[in-house]
Protein backbone atom coordinates (compact mmCIF):
# COMPACT_ATOMS: atom_id res chain seq x y z
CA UNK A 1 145.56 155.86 143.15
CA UNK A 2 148.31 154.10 141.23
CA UNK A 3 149.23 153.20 137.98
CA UNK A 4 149.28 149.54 136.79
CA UNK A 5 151.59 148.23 133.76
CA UNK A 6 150.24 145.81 131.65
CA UNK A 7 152.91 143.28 130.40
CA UNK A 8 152.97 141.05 127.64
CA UNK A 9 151.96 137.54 129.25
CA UNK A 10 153.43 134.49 128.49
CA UNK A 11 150.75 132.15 127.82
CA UNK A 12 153.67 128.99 127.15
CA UNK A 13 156.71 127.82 128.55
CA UNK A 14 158.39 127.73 125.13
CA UNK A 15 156.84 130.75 123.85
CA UNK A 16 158.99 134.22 124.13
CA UNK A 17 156.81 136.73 122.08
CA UNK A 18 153.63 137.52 121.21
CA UNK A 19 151.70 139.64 118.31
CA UNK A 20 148.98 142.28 118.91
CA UNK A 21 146.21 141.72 117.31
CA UNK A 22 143.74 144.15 118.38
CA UNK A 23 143.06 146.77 121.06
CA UNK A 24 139.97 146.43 122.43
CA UNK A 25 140.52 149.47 124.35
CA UNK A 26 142.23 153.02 123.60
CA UNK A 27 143.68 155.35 125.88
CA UNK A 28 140.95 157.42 127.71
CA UNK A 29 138.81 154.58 127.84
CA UNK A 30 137.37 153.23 131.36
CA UNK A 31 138.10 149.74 131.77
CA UNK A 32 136.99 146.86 134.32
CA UNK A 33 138.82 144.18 135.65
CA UNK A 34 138.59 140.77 133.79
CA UNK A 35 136.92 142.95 130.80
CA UNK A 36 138.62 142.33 127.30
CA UNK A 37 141.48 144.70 127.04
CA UNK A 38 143.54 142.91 123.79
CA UNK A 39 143.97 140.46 121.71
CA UNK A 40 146.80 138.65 121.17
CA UNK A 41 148.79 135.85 118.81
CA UNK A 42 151.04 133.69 119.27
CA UNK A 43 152.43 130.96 117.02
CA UNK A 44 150.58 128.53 118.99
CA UNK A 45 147.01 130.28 119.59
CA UNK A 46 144.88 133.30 119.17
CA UNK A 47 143.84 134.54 122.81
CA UNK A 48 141.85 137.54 124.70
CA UNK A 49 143.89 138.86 127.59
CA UNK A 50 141.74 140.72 130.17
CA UNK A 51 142.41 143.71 132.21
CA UNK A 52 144.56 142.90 135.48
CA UNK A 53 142.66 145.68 136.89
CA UNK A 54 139.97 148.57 137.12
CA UNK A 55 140.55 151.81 135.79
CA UNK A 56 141.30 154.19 132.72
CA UNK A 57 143.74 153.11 130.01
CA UNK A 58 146.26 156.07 129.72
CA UNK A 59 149.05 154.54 127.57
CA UNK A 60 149.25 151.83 124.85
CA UNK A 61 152.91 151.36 124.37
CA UNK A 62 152.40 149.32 120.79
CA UNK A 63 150.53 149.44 117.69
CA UNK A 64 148.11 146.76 116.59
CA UNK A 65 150.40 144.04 114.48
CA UNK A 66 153.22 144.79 116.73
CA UNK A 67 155.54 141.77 117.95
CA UNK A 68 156.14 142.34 121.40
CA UNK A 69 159.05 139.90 123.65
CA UNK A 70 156.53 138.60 126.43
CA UNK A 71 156.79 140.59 129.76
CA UNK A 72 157.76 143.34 128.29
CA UNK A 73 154.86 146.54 129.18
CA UNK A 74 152.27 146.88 126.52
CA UNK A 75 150.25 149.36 128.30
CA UNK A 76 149.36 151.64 131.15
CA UNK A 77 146.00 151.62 133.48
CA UNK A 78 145.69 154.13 136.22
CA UNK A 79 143.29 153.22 138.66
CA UNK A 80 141.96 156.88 139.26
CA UNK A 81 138.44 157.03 137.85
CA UNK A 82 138.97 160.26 136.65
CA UNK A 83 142.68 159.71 134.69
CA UNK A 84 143.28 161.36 131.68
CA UNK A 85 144.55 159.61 128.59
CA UNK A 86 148.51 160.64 127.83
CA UNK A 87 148.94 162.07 124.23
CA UNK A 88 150.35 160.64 121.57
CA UNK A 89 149.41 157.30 119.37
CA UNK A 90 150.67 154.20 120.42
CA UNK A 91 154.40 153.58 120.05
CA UNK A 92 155.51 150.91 117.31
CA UNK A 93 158.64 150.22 119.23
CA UNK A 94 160.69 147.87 118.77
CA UNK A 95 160.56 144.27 121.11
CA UNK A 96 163.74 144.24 123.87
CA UNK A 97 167.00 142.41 122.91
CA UNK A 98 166.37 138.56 123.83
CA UNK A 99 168.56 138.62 127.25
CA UNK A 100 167.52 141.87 128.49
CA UNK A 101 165.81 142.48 131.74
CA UNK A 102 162.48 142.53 132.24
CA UNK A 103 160.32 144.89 133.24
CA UNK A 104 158.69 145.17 136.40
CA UNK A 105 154.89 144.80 136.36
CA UNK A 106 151.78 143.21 137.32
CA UNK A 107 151.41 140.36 134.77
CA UNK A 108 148.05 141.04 132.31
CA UNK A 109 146.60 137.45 132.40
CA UNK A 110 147.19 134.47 134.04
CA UNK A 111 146.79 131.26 131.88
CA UNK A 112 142.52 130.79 132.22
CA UNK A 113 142.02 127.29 133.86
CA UNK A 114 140.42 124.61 132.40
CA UNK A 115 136.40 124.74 133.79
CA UNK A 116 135.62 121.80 135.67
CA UNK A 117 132.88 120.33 133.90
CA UNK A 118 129.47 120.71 136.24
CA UNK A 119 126.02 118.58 135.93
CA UNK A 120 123.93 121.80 136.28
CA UNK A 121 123.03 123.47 133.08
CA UNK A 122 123.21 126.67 134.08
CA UNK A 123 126.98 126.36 135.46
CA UNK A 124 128.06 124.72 132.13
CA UNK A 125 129.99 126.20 129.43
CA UNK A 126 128.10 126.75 126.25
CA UNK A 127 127.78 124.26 123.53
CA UNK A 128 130.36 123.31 120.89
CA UNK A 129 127.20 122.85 118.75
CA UNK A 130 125.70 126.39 119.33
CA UNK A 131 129.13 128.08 119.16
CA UNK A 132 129.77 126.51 116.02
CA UNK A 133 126.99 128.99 114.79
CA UNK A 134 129.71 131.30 114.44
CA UNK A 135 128.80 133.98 116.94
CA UNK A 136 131.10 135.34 118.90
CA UNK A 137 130.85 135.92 122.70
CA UNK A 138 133.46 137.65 125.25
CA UNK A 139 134.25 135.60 128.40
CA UNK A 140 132.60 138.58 130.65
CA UNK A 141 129.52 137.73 128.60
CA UNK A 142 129.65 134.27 129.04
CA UNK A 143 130.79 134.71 132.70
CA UNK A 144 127.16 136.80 133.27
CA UNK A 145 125.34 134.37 131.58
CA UNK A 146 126.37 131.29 133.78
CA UNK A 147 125.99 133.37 136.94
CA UNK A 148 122.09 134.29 135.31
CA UNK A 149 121.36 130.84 134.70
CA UNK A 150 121.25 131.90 130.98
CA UNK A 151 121.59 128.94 128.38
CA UNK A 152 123.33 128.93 125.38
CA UNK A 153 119.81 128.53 123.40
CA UNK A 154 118.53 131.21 125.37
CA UNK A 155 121.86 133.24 124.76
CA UNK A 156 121.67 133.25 121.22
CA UNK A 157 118.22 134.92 121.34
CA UNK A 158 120.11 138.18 123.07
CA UNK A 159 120.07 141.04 120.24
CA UNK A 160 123.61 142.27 120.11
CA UNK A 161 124.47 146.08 119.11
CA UNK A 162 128.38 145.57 118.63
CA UNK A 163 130.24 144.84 115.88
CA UNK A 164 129.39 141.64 113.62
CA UNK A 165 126.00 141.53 115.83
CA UNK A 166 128.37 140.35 118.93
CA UNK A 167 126.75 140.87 122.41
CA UNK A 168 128.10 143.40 124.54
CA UNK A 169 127.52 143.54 128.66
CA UNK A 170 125.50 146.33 127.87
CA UNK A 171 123.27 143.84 125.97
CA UNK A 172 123.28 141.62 127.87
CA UNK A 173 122.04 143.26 131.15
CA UNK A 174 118.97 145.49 129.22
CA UNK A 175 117.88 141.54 128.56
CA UNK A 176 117.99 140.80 131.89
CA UNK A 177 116.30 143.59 133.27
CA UNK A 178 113.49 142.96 130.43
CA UNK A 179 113.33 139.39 130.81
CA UNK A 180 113.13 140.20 135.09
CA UNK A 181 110.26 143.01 134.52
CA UNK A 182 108.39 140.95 132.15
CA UNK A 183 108.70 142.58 129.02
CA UNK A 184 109.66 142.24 125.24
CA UNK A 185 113.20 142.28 123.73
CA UNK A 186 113.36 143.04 120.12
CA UNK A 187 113.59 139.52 117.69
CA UNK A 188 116.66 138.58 116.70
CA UNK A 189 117.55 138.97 113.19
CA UNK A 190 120.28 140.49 110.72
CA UNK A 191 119.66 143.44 112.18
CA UNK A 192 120.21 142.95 115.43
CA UNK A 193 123.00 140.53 114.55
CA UNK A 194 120.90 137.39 116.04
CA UNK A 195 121.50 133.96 115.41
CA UNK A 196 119.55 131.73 112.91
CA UNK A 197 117.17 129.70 113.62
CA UNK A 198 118.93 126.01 114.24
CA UNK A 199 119.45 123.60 111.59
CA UNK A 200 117.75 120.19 111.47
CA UNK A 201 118.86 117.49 113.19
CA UNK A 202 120.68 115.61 110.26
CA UNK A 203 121.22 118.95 108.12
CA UNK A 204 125.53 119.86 108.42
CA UNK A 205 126.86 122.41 111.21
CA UNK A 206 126.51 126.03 109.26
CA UNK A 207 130.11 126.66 107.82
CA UNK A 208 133.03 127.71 109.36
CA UNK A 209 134.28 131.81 109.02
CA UNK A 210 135.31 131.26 105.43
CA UNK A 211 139.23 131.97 104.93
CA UNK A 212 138.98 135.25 103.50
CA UNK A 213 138.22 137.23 106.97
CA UNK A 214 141.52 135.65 108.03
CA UNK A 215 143.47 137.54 105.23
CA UNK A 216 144.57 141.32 105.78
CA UNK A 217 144.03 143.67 102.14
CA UNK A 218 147.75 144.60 101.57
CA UNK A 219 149.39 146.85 99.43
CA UNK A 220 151.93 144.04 98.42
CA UNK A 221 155.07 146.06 97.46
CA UNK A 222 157.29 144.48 94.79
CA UNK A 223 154.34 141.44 94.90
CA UNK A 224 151.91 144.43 93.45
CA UNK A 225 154.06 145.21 90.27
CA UNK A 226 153.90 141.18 89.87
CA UNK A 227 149.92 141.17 90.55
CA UNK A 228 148.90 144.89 89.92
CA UNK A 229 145.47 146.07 90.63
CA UNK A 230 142.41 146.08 89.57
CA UNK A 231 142.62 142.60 88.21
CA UNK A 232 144.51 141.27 91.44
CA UNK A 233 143.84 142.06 95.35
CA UNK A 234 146.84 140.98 97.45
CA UNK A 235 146.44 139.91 101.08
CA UNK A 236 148.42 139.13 104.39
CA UNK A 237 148.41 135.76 105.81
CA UNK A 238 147.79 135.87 109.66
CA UNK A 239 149.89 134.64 111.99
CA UNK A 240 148.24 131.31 112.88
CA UNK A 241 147.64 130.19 109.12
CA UNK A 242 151.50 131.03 108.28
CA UNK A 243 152.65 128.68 110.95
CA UNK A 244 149.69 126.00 110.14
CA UNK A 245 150.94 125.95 106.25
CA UNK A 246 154.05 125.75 107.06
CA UNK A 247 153.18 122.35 109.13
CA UNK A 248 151.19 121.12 106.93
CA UNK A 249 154.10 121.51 104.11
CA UNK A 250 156.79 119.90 106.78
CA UNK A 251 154.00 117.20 107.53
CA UNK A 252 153.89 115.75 103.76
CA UNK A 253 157.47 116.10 102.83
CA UNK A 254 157.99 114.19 106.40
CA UNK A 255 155.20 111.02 106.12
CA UNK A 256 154.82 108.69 102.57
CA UNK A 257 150.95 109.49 103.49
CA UNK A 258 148.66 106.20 103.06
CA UNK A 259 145.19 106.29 102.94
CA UNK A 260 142.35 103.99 103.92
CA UNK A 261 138.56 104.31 103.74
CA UNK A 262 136.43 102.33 105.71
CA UNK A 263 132.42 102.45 105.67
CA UNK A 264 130.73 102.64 108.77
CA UNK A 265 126.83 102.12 110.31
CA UNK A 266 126.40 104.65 112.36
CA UNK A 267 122.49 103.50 112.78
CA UNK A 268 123.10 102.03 116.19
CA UNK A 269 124.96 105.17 117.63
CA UNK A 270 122.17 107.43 116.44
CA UNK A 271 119.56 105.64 117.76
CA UNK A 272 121.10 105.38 121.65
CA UNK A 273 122.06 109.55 120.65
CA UNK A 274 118.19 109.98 120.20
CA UNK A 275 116.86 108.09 122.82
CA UNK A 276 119.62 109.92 125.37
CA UNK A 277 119.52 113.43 123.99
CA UNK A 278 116.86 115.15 126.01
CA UNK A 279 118.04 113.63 129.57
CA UNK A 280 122.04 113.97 128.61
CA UNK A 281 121.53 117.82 127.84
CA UNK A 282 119.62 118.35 131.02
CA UNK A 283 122.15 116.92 133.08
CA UNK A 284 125.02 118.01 131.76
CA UNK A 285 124.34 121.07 129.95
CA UNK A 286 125.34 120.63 126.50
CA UNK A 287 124.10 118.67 123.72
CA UNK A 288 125.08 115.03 122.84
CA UNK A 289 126.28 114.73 119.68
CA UNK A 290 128.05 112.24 117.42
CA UNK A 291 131.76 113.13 118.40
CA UNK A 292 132.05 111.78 122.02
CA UNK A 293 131.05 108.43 120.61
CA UNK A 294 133.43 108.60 117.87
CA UNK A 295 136.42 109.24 119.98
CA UNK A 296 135.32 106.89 122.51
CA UNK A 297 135.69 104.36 119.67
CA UNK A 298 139.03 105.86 118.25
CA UNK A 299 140.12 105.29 121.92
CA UNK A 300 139.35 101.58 122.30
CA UNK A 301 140.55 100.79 119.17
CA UNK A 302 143.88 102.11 120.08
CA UNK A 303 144.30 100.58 123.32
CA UNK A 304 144.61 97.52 120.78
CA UNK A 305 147.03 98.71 118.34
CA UNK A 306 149.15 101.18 120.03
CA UNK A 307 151.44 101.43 117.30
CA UNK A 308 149.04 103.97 115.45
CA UNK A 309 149.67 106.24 118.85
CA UNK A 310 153.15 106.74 118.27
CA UNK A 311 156.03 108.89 116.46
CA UNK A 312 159.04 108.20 114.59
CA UNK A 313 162.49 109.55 115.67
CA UNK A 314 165.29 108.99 113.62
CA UNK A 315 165.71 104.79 113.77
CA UNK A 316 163.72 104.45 116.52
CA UNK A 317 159.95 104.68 117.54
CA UNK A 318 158.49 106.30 120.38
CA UNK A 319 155.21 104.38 121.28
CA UNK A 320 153.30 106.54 123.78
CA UNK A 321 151.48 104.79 127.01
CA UNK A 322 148.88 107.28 127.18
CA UNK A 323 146.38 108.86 124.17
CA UNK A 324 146.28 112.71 124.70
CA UNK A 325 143.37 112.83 121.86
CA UNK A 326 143.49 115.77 119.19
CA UNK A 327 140.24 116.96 118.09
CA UNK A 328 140.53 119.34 115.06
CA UNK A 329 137.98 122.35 115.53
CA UNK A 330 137.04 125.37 113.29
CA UNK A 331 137.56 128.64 114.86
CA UNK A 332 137.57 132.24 113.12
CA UNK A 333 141.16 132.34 113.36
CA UNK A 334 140.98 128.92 110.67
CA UNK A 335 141.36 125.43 112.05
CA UNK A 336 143.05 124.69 115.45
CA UNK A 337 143.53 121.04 117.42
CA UNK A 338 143.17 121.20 120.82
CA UNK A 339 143.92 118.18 123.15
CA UNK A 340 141.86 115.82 124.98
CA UNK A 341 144.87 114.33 127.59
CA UNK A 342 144.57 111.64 128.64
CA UNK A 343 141.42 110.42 127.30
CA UNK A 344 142.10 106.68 127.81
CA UNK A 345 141.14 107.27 131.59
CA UNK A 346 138.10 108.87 130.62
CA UNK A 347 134.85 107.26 130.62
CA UNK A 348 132.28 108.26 128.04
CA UNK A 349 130.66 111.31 129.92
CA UNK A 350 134.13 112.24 130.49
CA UNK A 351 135.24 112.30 126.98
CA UNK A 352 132.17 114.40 126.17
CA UNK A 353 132.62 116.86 128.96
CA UNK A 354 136.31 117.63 127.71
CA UNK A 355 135.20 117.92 124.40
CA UNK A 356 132.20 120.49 125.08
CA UNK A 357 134.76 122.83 127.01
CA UNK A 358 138.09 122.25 124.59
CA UNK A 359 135.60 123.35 121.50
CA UNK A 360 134.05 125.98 123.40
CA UNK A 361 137.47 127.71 124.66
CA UNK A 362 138.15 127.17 120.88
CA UNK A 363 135.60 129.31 119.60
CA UNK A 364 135.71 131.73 122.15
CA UNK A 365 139.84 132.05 122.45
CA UNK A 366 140.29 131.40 125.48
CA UNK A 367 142.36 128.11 124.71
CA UNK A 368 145.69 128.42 125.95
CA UNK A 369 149.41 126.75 124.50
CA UNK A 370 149.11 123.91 126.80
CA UNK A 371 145.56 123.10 125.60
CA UNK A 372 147.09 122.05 122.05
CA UNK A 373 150.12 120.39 122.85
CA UNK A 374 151.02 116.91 123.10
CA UNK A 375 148.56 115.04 121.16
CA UNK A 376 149.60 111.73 120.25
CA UNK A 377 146.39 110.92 117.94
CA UNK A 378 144.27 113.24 115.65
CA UNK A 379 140.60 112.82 115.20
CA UNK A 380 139.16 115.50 112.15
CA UNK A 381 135.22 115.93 111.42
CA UNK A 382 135.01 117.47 107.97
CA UNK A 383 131.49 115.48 107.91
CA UNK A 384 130.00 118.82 109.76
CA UNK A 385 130.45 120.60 106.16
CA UNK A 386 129.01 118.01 104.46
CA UNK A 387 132.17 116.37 103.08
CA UNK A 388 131.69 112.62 102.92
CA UNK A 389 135.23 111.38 102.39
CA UNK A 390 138.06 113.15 102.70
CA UNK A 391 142.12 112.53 102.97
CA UNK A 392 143.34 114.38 106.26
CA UNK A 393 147.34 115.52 106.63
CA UNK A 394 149.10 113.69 109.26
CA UNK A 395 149.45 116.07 112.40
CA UNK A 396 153.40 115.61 112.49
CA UNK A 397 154.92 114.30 114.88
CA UNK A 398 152.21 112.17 115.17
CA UNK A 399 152.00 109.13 112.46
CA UNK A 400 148.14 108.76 112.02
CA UNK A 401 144.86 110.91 111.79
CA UNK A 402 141.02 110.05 111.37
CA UNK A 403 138.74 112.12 109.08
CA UNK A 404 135.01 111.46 109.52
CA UNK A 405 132.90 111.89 106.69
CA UNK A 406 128.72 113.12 107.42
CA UNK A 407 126.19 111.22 108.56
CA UNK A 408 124.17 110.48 105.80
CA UNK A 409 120.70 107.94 105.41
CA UNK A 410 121.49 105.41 102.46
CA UNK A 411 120.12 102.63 101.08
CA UNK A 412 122.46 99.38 102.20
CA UNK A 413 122.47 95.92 101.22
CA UNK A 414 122.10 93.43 104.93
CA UNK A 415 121.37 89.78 104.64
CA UNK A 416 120.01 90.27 101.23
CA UNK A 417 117.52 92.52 101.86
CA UNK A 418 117.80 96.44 101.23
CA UNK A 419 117.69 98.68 104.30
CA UNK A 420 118.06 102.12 105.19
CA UNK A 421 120.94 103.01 107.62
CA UNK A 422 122.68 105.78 108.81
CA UNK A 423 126.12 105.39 106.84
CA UNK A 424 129.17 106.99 107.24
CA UNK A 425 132.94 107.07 105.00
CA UNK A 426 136.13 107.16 107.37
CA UNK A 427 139.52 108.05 106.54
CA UNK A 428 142.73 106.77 108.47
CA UNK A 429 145.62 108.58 106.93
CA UNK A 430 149.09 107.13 108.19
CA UNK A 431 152.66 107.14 107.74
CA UNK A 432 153.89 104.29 105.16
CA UNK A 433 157.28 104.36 107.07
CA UNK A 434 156.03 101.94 110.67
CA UNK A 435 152.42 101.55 109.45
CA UNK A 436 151.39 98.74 107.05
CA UNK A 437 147.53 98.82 105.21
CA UNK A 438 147.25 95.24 107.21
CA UNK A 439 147.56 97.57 110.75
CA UNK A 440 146.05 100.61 109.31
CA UNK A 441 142.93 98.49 108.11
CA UNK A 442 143.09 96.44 111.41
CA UNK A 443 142.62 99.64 113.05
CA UNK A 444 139.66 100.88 111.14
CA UNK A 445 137.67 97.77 111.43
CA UNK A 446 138.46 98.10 115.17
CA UNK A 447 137.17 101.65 115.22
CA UNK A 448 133.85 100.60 112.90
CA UNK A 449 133.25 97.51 115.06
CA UNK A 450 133.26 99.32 118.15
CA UNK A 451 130.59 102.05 116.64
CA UNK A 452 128.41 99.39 115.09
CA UNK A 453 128.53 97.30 118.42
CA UNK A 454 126.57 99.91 120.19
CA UNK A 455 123.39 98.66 122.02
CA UNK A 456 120.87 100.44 120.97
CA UNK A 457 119.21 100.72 124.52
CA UNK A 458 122.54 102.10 126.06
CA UNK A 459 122.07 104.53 128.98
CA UNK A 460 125.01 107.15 128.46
């Protein structure tokens, strides 16, 4: 038998070191390949890295919180069934000298590839919608689930025994053998960790992991003399809401921010979502929901004022030739923007299908670097919370983003008469340096008249 090194991957061409986060595994534990060993952070992404191989862990070479120079080995698997762990914790040494050489190893995990999109149900990745519920699934889970024909509905039925309610393999197969032979699973509930029951159809997504479980308890040093205890509780910032503050604090000293708020009927577009919803799901696995038509509008509307899909440099401005669409999404490591590229080749169905699996790798970490880079426009839903107008920060070096405010039934004024419409509040912020309100409001009308144009017996 031999003994494998696991390696710090590098999960970006820019990116030269990566944090530990978590150890899923500790020495003397068996391992399988593709199984969740770790959990890593970058200053780009949160991501699991799976095992490059089958076996029993017998050295982890860093401490969780450690900064490690990528390819450098983290840890040890020895493919000998019967291995024995090596004493000793796991070293908090220091990451190699930038220049240094490498060491030799089998890299941990090669960057996961985007899923093509597939029209059967059961090969689909699950729902941006049902994720959003805020339980968290490993990609062996999710991998055993397609392969069962088991959908995301159906998924979030499976009582889970691990931590936080999250469904282990173990689980997942004692449903399967239950559900095969004909018998009863237990009913999910808080104490099995099971989903709620789903909200109604207008009623906001349930909220996002609040903040808090993002921030480590601390001691704070020379902060706790400052702050002492009991009547203050100091905690650590992560990793990815450090370098998110700090570009949200470049971003306004960068862009004069302008905003405009524009109303929108959103009657039409709910009406073609109803009357499409059951057939839409069943062919392409996931539910149809109010965003695809959204950034199918955003994208029109830009094709006619490309200015807004641009980025200032110095004197000059960069106006880009394609839209690589950013879709803000709420994950339990706080709020990250992955990229739809491309999207003005993208038909409808298209648009949808990228942003079912972008939110879904969201949610379940397996997004990597290149999945959030190079946006060129930023689309935000704060609606989903039940915000109805909000005032977005630009996502530099972009010079524009669109909040979306919820969906709500209101009493409108048309023709005279009073009617009741599905109404919505949207929010272009942009940057006062190359944008003017007459091309900023230009380009909301553009993105409302392309929403309310919608027939209302459209097949999508």
């Amino acid at each position: 038998m031999a003994k494998i090194d696991v390696i710090m991957p590098q999960l970006g061409e820019s990116l030269t070191e990566g944090t530990i986060i978590k150890w899923h595994k500790k020495p003397g534990d068996k391992v399988k390949k593709d199984e969740t060993l770790l959990e890593i952070s970058t200053d780009k992404v949160d991501s699991e890295i799976p095992s490059p191989t089958t076996g029993v862990v017998t050295r982890l070479l860093f401490a969780e919180q450690a900064t490690v120079a990528v390819r450098e080995v983290i840890a040890e698997i020895d493919t000998d069934a019967s291995a024995k762990a090596e004493s000793g914790p796991p070293a908090a040494k220091p990451s190699p000298a930038k220049g240094s050489k490498p060491a030799a190893s089998v890299p941990a995990a090669p960057q996961p590839a985007t899923p093509a999109p597939s029209p059967s149900p059961a090969a689909s990745s699950p729902s941006p919608a049902d994720a959003a519920k805020g339980r968290f699934y490993s990609p062996l889970v999710l991998n055993i689930a397609r392969t069962e024909g088991i959908p995301m509905q159906e998924l979030e039925t499976v009582p889970g025994t691990g931590e936080g309610g999250r469904v282990s393999k173990k689980d997942l197969q004692a449903y399967l053998v239950a559900r095969k032979s004909g018998g009863q699973m237990p009913a999910p509930g808080p104490a099995f960790g099971g989903a709620p029951p789903p909200p109604p159809e207008h009623s906001p997504a349930p909220a996002a992991p609040r903040i808090e479980s993002m921030l480590k308890p601390v001691d704070g040093g020379e902060l706790a003399k400052k702050f002492p205890q009991p009547g203050h509780e100091i905690r650590q910032m992560s990793n990815i809401l450090m370098k998110m503050s700090e570009h949200m604090v470049r971003s306004v000293h960068t862009s004069p921010h302008v905003f405009a708020v524009h109303e929108c009927d959103m009657t039409n577009v709910d009406m073609v979502r109803r009357r499409n919803a059951g057939a839409f799901q069943k062919r392409e696995g996931f539910k149809l929901t109010y965003t695809p038509f959204i950034c199918d509008a955003i994208v029109r509307a830009i094709k006619e004022f490309p200015l807004v899909n641009s980025q200032v440099e110095g004197d000059k401005i960069v106006i880009k030739k394609f839209i690589n669409l950013g879709m803000a999404v709420a994950s339990e490591n706080g709020l990250i923007v992955p990229v739809i590229k491309n999207a003005e080749e993208k038909n409808f169905v298209g648009i949808a299908r990228a942003i079912n699996d972008l939110a879904t790798r969201a949610r379940t970490k397996r997004l990597t670097p290149s999945d959030i880079e190079g946006g060129s426009f930023t689309v935000t839903n704060y609606g989903v919370f039940g915000t109805m107008v909000g005032l977005p920060i630009i996502n530099q070096p972009q010079v524009a983003i669109l909040g979306t405010g919820s969906i709500e039934k209101r009493a409108v004024v048309i023709d005279d008469a009073i009617a009741i419409r599905s109404m919505a509040y949207f929010t272009l912020a942009f940057d006062h340096r190359i944008l003017d309100g007459a091309l900023g409001g230009s380009f909301m009308e553009a993105v409302v008249r392309n929403l309310e144009s919608y027939d209302r017996n459209q097949v999508v």
